[in-house]
PDB file of N, CA and C in Angstrom:
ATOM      1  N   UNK A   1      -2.301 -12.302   3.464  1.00  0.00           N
ATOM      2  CA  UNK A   1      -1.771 -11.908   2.180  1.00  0.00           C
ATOM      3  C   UNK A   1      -2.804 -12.234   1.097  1.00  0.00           C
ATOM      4  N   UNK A   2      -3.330 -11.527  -0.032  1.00  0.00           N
ATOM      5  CA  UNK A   2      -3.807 -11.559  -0.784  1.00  0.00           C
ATOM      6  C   UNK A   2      -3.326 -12.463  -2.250  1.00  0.00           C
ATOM      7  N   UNK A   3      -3.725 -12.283  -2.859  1.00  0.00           N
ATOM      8  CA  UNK A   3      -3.179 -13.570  -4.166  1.00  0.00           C
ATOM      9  C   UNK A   3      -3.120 -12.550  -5.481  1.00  0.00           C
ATOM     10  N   UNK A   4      -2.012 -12.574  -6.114  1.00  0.00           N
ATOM     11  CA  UNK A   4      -2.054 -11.785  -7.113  1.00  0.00           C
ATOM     12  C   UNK A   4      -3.023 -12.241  -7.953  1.00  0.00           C
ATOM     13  N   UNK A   5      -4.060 -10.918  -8.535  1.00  0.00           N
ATOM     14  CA  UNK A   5      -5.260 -11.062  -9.540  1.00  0.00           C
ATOM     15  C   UNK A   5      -4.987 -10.942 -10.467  1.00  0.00           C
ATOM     16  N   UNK A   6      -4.143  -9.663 -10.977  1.00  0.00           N
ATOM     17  CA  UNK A   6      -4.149  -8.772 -11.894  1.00  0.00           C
ATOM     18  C   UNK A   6      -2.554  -8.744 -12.201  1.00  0.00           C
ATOM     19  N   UNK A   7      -2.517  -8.554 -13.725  1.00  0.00           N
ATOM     20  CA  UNK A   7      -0.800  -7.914 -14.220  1.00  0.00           C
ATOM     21  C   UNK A   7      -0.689  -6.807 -13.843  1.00  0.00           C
ATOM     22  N   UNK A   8      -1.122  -5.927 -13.436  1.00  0.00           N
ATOM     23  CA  UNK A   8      -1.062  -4.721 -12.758  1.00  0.00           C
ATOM     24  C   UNK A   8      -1.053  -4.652 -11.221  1.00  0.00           C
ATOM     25  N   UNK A   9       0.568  -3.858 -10.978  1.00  0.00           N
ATOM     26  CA  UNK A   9       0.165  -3.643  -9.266  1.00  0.00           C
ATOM     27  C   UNK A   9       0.795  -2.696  -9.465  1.00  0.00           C
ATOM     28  N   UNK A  10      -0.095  -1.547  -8.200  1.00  0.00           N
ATOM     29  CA  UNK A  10       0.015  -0.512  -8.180  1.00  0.00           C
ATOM     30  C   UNK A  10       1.337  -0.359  -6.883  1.00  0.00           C
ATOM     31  N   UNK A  11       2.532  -0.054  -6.542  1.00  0.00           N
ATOM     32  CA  UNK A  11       2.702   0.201  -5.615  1.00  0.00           C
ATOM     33  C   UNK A  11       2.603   1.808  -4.510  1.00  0.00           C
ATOM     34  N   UNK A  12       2.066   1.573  -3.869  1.00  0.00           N
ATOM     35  CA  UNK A  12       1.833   2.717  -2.780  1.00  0.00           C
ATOM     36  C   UNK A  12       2.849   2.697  -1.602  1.00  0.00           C
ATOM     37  N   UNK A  13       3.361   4.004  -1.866  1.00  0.00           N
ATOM     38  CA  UNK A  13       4.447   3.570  -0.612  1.00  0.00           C
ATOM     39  C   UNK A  13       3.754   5.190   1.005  1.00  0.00           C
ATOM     40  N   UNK A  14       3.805   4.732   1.892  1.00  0.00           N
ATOM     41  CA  UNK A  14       3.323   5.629   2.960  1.00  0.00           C
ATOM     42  C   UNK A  14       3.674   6.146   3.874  1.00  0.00           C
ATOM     43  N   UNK A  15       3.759   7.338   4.867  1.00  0.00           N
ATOM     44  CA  UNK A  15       4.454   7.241   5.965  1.00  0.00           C
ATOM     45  C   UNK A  15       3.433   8.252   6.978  1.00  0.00           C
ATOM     46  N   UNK A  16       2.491   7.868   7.437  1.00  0.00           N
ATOM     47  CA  UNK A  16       1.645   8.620   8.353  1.00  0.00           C
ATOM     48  C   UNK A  16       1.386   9.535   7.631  1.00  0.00           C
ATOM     49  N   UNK A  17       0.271   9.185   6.776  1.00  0.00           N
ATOM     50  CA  UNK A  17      -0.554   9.898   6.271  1.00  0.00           C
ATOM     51  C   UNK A  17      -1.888   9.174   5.971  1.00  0.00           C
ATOM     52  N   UNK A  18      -2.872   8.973   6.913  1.00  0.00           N
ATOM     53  CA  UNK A  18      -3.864   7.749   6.501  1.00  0.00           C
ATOM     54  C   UNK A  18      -4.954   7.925   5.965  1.00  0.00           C
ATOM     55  N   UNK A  19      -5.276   9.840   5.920  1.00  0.00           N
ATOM     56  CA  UNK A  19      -6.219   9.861   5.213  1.00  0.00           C
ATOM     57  C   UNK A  19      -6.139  10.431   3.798  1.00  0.00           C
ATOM     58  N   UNK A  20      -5.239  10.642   3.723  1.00  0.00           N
ATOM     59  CA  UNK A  20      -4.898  10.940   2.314  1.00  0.00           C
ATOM     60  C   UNK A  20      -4.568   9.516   1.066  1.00  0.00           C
ATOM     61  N   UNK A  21      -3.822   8.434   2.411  1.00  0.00           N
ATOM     62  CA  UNK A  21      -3.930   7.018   1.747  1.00  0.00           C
ATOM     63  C   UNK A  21      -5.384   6.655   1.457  1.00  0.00           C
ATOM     64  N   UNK A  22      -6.348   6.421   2.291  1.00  0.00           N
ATOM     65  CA  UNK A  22      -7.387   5.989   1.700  1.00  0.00           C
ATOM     66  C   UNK A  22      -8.209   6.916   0.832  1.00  0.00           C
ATOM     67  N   UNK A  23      -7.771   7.790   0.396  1.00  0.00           N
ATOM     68  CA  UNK A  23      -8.386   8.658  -0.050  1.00  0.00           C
ATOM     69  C   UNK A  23      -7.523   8.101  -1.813  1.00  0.00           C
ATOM     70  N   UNK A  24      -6.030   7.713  -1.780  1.00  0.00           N
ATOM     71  CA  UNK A  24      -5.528   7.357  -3.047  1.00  0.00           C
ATOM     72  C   UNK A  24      -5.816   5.674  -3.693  1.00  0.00           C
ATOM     73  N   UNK A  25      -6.217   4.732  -2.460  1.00  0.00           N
ATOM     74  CA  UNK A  25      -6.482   3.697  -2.319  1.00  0.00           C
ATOM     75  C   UNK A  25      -8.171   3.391  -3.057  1.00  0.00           C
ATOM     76  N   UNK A  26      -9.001   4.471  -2.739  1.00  0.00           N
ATOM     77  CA  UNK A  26      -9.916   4.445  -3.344  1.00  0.00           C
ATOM     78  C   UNK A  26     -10.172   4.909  -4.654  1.00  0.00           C
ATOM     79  N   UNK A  27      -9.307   5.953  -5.065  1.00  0.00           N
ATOM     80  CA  UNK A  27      -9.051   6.395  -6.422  1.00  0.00           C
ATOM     81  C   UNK A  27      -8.260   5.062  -7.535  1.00  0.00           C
ATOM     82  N   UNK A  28      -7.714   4.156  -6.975  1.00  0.00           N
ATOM     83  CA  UNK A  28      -6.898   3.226  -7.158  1.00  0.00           C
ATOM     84  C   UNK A  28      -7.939   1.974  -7.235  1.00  0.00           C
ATOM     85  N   UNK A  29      -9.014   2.255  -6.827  1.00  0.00           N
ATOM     86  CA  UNK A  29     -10.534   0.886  -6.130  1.00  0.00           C
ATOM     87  C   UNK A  29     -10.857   1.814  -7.217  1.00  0.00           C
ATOM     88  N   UNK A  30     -10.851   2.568  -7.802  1.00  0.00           N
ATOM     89  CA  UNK A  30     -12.111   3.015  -8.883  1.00  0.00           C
ATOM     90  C   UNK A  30     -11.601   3.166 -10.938  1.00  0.00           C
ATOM     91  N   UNK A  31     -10.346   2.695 -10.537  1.00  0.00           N
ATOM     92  CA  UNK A  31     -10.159   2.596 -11.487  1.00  0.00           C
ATOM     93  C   UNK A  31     -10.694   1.305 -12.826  1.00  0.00           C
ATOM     94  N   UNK A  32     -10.773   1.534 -14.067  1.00  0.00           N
ATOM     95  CA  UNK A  32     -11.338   0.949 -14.852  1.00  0.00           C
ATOM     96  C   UNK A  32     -10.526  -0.657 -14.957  1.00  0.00           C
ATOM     97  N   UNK A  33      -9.330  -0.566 -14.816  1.00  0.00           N
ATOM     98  CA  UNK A  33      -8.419  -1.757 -15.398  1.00  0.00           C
ATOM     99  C   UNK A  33      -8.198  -2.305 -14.022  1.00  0.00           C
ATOM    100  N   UNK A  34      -8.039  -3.654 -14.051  1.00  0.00           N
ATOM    101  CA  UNK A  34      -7.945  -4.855 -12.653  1.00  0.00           C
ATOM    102  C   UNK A  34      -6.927  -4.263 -12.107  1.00  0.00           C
ATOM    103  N   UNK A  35      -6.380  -4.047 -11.043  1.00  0.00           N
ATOM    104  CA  UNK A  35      -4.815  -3.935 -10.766  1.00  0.00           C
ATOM    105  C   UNK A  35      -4.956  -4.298  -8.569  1.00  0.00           C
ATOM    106  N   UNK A  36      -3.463  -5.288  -8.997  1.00  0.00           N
ATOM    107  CA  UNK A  36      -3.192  -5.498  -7.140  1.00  0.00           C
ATOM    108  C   UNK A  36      -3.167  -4.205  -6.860  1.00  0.00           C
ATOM    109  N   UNK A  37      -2.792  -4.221  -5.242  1.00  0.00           N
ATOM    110  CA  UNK A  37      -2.665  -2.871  -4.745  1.00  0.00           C
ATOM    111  C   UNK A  37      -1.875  -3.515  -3.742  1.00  0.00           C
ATOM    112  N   UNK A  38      -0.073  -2.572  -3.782  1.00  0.00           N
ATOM    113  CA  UNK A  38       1.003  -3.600  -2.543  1.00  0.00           C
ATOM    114  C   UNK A  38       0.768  -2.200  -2.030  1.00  0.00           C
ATOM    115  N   UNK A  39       0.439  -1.814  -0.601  1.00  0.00           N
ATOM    116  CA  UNK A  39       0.953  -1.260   0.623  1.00  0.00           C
ATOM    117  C   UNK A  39       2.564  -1.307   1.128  1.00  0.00           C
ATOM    118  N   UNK A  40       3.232  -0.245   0.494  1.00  0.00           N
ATOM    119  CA  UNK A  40       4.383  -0.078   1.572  1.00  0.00           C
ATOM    120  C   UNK A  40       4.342   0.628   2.392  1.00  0.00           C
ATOM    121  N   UNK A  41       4.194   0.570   3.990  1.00  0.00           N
ATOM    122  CA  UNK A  41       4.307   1.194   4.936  1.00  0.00           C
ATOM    123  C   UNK A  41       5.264   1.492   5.629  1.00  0.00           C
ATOM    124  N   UNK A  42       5.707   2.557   5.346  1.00  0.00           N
ATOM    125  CA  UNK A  42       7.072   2.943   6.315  1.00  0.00           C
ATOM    126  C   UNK A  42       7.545   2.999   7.893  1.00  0.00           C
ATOM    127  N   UNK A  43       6.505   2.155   8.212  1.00  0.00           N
ATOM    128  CA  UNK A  43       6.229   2.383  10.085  1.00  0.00           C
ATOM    129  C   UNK A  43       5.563   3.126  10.792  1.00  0.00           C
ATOM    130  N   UNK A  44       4.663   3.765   9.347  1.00  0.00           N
ATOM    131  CA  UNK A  44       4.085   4.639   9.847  1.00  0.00           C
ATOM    132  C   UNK A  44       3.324   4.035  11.902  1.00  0.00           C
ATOM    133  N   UNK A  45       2.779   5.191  12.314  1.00  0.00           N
ATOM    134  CA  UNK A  45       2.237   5.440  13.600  1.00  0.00           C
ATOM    135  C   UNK A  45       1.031   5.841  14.209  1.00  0.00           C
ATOM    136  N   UNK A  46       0.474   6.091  13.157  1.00  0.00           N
ATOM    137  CA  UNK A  46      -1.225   6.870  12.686  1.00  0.00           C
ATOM    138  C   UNK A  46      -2.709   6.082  13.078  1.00  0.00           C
ATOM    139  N   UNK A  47      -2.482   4.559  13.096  1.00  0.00           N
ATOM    140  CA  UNK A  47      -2.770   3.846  12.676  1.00  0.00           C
ATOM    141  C   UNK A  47      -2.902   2.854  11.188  1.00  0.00           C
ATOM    142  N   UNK A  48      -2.656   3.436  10.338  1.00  0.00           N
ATOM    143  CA  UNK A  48      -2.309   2.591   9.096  1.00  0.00           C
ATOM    144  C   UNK A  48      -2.380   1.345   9.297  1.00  0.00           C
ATOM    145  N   UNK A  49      -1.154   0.873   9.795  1.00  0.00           N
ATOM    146  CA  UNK A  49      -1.455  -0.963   9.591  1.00  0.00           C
ATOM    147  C   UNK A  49      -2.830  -1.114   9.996  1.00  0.00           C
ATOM    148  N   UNK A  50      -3.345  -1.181  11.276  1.00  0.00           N
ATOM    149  CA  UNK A  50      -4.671  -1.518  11.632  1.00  0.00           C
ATOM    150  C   UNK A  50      -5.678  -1.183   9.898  1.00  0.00           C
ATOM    151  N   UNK A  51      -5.849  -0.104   9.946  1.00  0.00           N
ATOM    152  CA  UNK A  51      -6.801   0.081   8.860  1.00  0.00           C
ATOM    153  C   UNK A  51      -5.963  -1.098   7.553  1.00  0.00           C
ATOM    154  N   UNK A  52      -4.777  -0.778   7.229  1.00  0.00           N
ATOM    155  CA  UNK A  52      -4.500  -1.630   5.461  1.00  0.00           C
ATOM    156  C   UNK A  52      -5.133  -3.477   5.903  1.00  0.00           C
ATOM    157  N   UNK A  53      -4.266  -3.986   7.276  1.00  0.00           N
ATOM    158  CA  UNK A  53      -4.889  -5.339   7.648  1.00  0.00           C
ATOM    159  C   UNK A  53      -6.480  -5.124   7.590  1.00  0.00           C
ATOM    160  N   UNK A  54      -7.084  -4.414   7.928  1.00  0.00           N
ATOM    161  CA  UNK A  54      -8.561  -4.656   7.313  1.00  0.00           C
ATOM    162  C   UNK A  54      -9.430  -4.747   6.065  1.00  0.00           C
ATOM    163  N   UNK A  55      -8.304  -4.447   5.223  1.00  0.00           N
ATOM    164  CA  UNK A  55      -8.625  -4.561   3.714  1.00  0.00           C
ATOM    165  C   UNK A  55      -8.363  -5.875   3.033  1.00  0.00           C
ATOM    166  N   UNK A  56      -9.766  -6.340   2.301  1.00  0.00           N
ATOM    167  CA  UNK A  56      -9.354  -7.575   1.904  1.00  0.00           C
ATOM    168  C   UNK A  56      -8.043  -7.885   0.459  1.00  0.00           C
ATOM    169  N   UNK A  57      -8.386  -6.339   0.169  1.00  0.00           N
ATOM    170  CA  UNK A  57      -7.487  -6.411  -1.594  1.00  0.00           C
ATOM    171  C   UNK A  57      -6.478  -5.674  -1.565  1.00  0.00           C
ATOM    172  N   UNK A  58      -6.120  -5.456  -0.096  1.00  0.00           N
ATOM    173  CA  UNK A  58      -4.610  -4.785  -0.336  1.00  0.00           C
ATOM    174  C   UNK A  58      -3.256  -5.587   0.134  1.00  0.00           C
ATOM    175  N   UNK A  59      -2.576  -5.936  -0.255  1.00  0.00           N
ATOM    176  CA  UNK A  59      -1.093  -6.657   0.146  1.00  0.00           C
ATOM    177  C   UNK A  59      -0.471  -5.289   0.932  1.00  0.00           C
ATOM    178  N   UNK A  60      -0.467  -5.193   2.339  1.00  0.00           N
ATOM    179  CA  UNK A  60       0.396  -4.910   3.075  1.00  0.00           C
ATOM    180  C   UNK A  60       1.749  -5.569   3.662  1.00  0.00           C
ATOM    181  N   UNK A  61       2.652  -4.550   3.476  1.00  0.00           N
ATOM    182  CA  UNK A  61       3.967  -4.618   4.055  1.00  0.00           C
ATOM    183  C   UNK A  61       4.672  -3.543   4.275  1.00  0.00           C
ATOM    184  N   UNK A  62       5.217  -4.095   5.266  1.00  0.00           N
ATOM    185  CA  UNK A  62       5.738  -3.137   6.517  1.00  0.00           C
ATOM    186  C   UNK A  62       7.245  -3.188   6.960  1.00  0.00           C
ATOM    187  N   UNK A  63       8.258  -2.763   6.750  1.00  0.00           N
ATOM    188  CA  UNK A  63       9.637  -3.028   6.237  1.00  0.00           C
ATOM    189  C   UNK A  63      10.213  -2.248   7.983  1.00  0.00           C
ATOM    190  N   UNK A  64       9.800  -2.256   8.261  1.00  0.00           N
ATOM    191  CA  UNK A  64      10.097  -2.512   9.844  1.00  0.00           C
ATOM    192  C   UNK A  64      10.872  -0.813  10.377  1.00  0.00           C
ATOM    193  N   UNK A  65      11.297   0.244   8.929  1.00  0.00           N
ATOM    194  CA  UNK A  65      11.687   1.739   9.246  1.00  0.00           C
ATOM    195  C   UNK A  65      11.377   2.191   8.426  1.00  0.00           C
ATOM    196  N   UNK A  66      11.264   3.475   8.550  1.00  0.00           N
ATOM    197  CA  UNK A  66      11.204   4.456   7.121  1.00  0.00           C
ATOM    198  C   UNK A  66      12.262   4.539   6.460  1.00  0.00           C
ATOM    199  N   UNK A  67      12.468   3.842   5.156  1.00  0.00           N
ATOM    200  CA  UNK A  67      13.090   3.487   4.293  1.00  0.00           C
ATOM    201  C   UNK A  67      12.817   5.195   3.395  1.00  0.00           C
ATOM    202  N   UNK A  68      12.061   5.693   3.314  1.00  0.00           N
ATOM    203  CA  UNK A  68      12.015   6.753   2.508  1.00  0.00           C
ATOM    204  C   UNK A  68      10.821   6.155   1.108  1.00  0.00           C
ATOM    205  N   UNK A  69      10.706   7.370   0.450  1.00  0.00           N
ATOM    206  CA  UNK A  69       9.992   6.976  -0.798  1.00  0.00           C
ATOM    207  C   UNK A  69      10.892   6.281  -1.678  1.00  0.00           C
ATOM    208  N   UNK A  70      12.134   6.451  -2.018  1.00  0.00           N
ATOM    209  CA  UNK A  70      12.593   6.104  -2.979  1.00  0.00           C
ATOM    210  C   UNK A  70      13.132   4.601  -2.238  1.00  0.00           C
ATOM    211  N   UNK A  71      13.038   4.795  -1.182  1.00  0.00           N
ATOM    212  CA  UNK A  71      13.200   3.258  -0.109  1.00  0.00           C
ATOM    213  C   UNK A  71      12.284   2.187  -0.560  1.00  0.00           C
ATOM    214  N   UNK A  72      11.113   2.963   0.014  1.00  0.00           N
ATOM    215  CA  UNK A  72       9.807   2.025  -0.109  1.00  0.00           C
ATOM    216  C   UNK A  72       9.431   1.432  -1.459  1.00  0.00           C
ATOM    217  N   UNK A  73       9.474   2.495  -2.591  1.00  0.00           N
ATOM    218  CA  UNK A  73       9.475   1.885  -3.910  1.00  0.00           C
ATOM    219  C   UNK A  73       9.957   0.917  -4.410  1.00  0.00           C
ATOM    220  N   UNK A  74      11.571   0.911  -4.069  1.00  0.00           N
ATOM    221  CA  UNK A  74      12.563  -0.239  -3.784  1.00  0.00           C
ATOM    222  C   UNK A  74      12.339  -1.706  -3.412  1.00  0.00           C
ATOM    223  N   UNK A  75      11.665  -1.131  -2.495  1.00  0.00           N
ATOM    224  CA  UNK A  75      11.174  -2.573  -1.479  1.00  0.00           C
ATOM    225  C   UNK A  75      10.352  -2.957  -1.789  1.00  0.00           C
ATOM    226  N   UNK A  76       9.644  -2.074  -2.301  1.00  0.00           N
ATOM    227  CA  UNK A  76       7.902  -2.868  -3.255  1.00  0.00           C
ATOM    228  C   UNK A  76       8.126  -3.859  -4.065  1.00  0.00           C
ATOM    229  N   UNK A  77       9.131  -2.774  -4.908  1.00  0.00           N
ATOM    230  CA  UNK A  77       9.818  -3.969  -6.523  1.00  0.00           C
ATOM    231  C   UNK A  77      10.040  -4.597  -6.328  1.00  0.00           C
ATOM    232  N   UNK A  78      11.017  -5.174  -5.431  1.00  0.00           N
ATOM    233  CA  UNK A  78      11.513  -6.077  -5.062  1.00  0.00           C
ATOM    234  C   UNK A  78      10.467  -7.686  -4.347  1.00  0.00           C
TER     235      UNK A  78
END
């Protein structure tokens, strides 16, 4: 788990889509203002977890089903 840096966290919520995630993850790495970055993963199957656990600045979590987007958002906030 990472340590909150920043007043800003972005939440990302996912569901087997991994290259389009790192593709928003880096748009998110290039932004001007500090901000966490929480990973909600919906269980995805793609590989995802493997790749987010290799990131040092992302807080992954993994809510054990696909909760949905409006799920995952949920679960972020929380």
């Amino acid at each position: 788990m990472i340590q909150k840096k920043a007043e800003t966290v972005a939440v990302v919520v996912t569901y087997n889509r991994l290259e389009l995630l790192k593709q928003n993850i880096e748009c998110l790495r290039d932004q001007t203002m500090q901000l966490d970055i929480l990973l909600i993963d919906n269980a995805s199957t793609d590989g995802t977890a493997e790749w987010a656990k290799a990131q040092s600045d992302i807080l992954y979590m993994n809510p054990g089903e696909n909760l949905g987007g409006a799920g995952g958002f949920s679960y972020g906030m929380k």
